[in-house]
PDB file of N, CA and C in Angstrom:
ATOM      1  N   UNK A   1      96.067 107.849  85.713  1.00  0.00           N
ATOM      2  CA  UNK A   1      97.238 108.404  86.375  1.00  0.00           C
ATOM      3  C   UNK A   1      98.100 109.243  85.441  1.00  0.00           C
ATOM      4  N   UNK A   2      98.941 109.957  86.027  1.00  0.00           N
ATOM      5  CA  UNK A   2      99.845 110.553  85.209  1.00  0.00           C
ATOM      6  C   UNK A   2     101.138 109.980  84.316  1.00  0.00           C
ATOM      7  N   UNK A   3     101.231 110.521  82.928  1.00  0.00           N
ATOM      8  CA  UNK A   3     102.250 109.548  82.609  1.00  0.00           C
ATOM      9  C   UNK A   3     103.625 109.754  83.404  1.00  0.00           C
ATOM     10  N   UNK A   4     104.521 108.991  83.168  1.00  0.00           N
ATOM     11  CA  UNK A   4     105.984 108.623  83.870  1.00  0.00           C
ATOM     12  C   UNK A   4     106.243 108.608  85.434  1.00  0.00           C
ATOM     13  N   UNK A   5     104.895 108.312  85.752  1.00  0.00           N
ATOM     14  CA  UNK A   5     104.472 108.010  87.645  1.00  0.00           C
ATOM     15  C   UNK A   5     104.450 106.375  87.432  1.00  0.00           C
ATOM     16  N   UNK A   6     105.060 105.997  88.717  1.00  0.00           N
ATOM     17  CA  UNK A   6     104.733 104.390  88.715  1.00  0.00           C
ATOM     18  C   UNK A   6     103.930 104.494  89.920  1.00  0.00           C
ATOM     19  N   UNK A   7     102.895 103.196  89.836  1.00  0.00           N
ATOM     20  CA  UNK A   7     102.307 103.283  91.162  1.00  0.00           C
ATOM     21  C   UNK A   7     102.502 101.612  91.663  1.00  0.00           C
ATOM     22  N   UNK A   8     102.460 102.085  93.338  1.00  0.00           N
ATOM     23  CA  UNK A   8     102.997 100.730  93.591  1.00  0.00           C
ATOM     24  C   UNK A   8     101.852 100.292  94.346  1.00  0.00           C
ATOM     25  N   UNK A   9     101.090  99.053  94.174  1.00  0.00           N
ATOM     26  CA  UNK A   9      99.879  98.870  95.737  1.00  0.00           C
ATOM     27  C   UNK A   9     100.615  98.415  96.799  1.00  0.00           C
ATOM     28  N   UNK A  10     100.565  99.692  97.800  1.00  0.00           N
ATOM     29  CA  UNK A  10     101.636  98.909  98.763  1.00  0.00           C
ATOM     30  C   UNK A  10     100.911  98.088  99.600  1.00  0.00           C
ATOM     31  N   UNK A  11      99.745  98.050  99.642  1.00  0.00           N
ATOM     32  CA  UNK A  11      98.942  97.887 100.705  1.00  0.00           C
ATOM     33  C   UNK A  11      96.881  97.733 100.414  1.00  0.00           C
ATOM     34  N   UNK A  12      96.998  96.428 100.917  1.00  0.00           N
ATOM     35  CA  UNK A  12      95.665  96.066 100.027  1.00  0.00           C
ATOM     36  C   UNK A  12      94.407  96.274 100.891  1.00  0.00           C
ATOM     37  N   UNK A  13      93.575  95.739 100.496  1.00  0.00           N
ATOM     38  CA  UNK A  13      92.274  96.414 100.881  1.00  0.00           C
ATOM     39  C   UNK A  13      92.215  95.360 102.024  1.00  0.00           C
ATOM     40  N   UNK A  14      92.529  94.448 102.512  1.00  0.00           N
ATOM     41  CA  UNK A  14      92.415  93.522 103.880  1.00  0.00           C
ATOM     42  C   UNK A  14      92.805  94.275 104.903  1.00  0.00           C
ATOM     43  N   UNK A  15      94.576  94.802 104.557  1.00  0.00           N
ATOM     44  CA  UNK A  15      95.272  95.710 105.816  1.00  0.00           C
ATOM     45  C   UNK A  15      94.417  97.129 105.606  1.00  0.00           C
ATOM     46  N   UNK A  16      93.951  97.857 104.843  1.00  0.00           N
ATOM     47  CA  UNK A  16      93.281  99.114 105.367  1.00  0.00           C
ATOM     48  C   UNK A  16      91.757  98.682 106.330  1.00  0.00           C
ATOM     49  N   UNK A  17      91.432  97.633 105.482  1.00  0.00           N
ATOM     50  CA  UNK A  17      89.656  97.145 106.993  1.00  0.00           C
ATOM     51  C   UNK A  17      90.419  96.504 108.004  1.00  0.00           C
ATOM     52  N   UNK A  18      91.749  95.954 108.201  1.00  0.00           N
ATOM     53  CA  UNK A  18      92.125  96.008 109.942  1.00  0.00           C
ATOM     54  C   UNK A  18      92.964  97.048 110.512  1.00  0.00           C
ATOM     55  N   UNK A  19      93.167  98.072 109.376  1.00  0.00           N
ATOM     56  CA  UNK A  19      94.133  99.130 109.907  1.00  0.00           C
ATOM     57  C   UNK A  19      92.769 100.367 110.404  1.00  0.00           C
ATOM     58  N   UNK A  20      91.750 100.368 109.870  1.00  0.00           N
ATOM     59  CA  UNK A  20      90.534 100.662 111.020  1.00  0.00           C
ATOM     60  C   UNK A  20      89.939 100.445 111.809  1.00  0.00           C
ATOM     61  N   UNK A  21      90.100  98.970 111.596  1.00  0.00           N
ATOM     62  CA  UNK A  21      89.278  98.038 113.000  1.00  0.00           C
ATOM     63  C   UNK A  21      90.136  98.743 114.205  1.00  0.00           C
ATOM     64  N   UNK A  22      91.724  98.284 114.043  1.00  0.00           N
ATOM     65  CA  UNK A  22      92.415  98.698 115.527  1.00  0.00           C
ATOM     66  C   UNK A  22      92.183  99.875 115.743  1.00  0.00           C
ATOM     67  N   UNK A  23      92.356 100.814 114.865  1.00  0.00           N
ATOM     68  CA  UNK A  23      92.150 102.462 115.397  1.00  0.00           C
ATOM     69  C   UNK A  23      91.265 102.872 115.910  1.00  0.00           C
ATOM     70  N   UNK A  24      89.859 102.451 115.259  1.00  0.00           N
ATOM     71  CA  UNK A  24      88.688 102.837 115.768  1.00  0.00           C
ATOM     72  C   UNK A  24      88.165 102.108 117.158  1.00  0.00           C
ATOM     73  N   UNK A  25      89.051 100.968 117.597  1.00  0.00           N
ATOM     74  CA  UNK A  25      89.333 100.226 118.708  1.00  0.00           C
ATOM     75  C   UNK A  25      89.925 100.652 120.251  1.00  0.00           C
ATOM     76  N   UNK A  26      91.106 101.775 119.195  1.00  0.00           N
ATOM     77  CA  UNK A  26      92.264 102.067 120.151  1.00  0.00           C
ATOM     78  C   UNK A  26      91.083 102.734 121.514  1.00  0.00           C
ATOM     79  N   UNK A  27      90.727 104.033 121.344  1.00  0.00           N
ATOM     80  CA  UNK A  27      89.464 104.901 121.927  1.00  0.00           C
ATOM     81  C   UNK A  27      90.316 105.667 122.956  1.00  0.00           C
ATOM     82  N   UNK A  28      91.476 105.906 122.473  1.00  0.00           N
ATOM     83  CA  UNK A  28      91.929 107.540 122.684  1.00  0.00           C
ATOM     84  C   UNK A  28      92.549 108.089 121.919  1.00  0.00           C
ATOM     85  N   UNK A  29      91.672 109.134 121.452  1.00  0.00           N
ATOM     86  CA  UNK A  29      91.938 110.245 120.216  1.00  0.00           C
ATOM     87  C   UNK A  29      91.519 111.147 120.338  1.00  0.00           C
ATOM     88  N   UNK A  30      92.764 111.934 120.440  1.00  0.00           N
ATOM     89  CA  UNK A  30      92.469 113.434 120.958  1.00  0.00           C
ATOM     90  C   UNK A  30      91.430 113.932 120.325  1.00  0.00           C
ATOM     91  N   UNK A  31      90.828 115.341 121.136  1.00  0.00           N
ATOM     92  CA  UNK A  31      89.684 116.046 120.773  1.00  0.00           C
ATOM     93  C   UNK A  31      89.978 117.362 119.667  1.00  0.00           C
ATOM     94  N   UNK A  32      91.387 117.068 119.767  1.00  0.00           N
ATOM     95  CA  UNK A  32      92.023 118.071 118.652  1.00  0.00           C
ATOM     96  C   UNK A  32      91.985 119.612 119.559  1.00  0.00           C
ATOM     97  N   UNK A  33      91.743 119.914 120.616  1.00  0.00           N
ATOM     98  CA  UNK A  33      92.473 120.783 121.525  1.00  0.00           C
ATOM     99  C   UNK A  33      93.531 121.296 121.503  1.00  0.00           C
ATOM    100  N   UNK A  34      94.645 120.180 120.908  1.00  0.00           N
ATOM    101  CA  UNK A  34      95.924 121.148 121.254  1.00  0.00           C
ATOM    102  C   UNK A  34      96.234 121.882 119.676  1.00  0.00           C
ATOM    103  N   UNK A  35      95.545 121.910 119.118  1.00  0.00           N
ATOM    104  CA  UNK A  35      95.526 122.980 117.479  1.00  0.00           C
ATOM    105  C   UNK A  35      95.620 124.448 118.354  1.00  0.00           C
TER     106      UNK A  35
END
């Protein structure tokens, strides 16, 4: 990393594999149309 950066783990590797489970769950996601 760069010096005089702090890094913080906000967020561990358990909540990102259920913060995909639900999303990839949700099953409506736009087709990206309105670009």
């Amino acid at each position: 990393p760069c010096p005089d950066v702090f890094w913080f783990p906000i967020v561990n590797t358990r909540f990102c594999k259920e913060f995909i489970e639900i999303n990839e769950n949700f099953g409506q996601w736009s087709d990206g149309s309105n670009h």
